[in-house]
PDB file of N, CA and C in Angstrom:
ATOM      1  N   UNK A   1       0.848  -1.169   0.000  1.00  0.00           N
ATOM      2  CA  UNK A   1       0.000   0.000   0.000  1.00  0.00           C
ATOM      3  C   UNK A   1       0.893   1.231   0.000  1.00  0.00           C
ATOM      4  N   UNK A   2       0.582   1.946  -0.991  1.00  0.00           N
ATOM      5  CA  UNK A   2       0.802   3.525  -0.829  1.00  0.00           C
ATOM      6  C   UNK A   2       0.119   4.729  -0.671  1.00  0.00           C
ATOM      7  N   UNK A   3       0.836   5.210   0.624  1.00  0.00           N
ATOM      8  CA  UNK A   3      -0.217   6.584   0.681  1.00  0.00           C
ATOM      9  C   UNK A   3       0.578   7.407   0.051  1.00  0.00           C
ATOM     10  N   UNK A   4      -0.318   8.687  -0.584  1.00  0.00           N
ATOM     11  CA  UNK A   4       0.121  10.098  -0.695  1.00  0.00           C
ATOM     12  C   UNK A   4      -0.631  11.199  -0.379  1.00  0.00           C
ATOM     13  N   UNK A   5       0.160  11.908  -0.183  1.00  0.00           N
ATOM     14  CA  UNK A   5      -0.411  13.176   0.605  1.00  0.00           C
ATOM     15  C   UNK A   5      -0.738  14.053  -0.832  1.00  0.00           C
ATOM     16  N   UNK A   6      -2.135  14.697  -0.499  1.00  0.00           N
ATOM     17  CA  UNK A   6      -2.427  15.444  -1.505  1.00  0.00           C
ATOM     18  C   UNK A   6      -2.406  16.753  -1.216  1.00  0.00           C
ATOM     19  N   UNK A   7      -2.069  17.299  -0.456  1.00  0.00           N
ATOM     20  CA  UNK A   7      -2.087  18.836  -0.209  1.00  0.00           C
ATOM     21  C   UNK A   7      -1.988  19.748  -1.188  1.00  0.00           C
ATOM     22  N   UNK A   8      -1.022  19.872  -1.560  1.00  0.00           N
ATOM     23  CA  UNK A   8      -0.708  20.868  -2.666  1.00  0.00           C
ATOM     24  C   UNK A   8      -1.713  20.548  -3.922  1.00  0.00           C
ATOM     25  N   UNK A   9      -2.061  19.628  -3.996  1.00  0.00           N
ATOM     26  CA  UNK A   9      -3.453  19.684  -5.295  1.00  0.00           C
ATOM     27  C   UNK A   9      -4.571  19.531  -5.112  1.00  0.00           C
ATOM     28  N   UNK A  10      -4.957  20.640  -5.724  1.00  0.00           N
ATOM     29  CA  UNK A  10      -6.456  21.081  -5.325  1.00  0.00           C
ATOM     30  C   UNK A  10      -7.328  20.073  -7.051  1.00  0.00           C
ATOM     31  N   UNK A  11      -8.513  19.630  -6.583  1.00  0.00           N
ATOM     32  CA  UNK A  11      -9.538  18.842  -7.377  1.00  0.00           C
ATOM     33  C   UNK A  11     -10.994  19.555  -7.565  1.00  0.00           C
ATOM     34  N   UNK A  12     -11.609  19.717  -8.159  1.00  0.00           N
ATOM     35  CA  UNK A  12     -12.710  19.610  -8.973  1.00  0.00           C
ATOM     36  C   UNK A  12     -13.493  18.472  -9.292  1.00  0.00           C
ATOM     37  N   UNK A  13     -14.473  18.001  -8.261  1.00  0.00           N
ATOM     38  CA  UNK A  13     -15.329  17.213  -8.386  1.00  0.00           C
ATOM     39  C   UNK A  13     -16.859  16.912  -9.003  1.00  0.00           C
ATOM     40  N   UNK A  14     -17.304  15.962  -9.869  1.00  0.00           N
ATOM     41  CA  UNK A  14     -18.256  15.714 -10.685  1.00  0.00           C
ATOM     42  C   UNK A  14     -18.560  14.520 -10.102  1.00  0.00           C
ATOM     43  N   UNK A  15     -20.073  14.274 -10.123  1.00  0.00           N
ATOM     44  CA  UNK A  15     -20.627  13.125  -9.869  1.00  0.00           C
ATOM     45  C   UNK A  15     -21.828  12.921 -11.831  1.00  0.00           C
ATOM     46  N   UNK A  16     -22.169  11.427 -11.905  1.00  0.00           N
ATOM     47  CA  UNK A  16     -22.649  11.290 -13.353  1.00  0.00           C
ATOM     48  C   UNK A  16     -23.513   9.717 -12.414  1.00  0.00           C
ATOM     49  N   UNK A  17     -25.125  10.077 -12.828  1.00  0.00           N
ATOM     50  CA  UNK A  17     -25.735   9.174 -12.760  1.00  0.00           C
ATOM     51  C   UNK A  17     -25.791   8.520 -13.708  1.00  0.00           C
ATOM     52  N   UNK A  18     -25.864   8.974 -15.020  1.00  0.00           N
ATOM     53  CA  UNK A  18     -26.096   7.856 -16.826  1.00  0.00           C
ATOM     54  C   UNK A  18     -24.507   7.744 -17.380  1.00  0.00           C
ATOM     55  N   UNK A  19     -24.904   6.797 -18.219  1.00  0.00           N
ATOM     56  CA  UNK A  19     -23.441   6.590 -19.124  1.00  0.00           C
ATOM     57  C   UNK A  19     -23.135   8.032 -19.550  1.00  0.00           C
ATOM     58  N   UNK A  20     -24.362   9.041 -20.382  1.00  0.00           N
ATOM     59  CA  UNK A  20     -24.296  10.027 -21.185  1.00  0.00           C
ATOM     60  C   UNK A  20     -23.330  11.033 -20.191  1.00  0.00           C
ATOM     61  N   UNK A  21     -23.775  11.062 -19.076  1.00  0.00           N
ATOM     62  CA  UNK A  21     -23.596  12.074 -17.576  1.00  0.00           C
ATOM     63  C   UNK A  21     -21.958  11.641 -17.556  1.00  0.00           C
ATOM     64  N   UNK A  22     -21.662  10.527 -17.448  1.00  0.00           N
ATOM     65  CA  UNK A  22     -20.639   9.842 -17.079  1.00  0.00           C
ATOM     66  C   UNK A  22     -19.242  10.088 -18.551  1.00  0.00           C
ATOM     67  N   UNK A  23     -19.852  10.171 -19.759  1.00  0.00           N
ATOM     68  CA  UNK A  23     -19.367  10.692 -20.953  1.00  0.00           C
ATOM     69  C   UNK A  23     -18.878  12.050 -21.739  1.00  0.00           C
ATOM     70  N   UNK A  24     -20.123  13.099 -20.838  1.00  0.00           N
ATOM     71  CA  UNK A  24     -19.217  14.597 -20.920  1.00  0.00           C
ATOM     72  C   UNK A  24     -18.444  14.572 -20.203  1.00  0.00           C
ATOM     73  N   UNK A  25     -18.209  13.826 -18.641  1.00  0.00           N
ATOM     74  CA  UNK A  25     -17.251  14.508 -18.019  1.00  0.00           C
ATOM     75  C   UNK A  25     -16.104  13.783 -18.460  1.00  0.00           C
ATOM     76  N   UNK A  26     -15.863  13.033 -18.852  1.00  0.00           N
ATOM     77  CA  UNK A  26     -14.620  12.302 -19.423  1.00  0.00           C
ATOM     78  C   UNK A  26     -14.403  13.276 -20.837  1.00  0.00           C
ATOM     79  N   UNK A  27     -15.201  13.415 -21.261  1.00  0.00           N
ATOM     80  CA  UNK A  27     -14.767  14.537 -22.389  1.00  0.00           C
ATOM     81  C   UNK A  27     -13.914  15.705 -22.331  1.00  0.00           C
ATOM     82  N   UNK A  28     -14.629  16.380 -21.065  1.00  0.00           N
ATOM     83  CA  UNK A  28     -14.330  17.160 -20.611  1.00  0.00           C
ATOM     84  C   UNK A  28     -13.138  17.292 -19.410  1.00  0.00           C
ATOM     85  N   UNK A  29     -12.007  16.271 -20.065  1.00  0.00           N
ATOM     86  CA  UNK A  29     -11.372  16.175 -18.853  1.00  0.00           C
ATOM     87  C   UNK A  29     -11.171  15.387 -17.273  1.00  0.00           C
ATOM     88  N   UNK A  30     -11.969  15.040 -16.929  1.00  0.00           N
ATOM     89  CA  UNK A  30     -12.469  14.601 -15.711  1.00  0.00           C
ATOM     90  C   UNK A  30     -11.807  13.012 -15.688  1.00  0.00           C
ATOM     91  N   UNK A  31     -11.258  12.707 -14.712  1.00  0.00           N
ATOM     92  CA  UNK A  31     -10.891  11.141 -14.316  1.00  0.00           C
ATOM     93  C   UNK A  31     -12.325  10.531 -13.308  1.00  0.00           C
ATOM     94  N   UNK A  32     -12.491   9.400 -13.850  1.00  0.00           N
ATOM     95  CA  UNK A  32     -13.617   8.277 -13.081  1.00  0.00           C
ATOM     96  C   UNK A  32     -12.546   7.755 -11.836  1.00  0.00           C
ATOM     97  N   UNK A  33     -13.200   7.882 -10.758  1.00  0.00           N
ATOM     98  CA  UNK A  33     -12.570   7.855  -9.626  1.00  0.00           C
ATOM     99  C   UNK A  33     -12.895   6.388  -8.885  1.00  0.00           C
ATOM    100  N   UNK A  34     -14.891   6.486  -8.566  1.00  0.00           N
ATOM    101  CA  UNK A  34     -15.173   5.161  -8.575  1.00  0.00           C
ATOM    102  C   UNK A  34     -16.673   5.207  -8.275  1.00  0.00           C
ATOM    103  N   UNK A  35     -17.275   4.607  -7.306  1.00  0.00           N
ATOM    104  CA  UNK A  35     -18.940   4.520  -7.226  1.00  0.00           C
ATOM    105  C   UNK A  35     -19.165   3.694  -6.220  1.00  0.00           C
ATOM    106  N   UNK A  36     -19.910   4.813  -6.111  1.00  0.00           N
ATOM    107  CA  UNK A  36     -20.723   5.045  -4.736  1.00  0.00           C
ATOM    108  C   UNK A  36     -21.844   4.918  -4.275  1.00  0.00           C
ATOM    109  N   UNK A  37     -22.535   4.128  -4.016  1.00  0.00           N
ATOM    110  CA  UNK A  37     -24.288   4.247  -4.295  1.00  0.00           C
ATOM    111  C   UNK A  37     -24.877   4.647  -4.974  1.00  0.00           C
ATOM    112  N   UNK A  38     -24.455   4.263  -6.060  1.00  0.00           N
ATOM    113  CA  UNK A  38     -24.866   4.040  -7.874  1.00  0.00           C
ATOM    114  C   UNK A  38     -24.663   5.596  -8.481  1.00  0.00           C
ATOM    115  N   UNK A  39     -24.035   6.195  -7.883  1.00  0.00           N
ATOM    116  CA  UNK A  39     -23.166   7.504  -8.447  1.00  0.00           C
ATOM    117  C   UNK A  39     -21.675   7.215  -8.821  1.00  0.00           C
ATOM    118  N   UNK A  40     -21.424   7.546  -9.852  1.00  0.00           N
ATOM    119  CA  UNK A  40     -20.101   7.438 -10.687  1.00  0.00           C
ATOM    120  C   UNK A  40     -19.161   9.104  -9.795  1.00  0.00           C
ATOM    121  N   UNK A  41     -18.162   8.708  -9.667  1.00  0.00           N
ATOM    122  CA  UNK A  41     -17.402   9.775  -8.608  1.00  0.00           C
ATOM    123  C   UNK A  41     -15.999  10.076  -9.945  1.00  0.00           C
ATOM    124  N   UNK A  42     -16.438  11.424 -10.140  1.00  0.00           N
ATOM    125  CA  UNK A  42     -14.907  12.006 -10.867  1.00  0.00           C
ATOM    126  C   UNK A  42     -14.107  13.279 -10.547  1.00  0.00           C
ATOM    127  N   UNK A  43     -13.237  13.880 -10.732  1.00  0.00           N
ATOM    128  CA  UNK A  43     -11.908  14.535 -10.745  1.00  0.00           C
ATOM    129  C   UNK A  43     -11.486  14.752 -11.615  1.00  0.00           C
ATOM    130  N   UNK A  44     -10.988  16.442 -11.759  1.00  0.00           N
ATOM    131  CA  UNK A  44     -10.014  16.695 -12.571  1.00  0.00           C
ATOM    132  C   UNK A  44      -9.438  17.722 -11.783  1.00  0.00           C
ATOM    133  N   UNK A  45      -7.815  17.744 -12.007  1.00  0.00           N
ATOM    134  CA  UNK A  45      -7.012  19.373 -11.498  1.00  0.00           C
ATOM    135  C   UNK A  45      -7.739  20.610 -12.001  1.00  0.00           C
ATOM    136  N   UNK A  46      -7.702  21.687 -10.867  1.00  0.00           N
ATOM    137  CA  UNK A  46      -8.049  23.189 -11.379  1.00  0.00           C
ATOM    138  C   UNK A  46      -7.061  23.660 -11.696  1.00  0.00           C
TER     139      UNK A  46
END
């Protein structure tokens, strides 16, 4: 296991209930993080 410390980077968070939802934000940049009670969890750097 590795931890890292995230301090210095700041995130921008998106959640996507549909594939479509789940498809701009990947368009748009955004990393799929994971899911959560049927919410898709994403990230991208500001």
């Amino acid at each position: 296991m590795h931890l890292t410390s995230f301090k210095d980077d700041e995130f921008v968070s998106a959640t996507a209930k549909t594939v479509e939802e789940a498809c701009k934000l990947i368009e748009a940049g955004f990393e799929y993080i994971t899911e959560l009670e049927g919410v898709k969890l994403f990230r991208k750097r500001k």
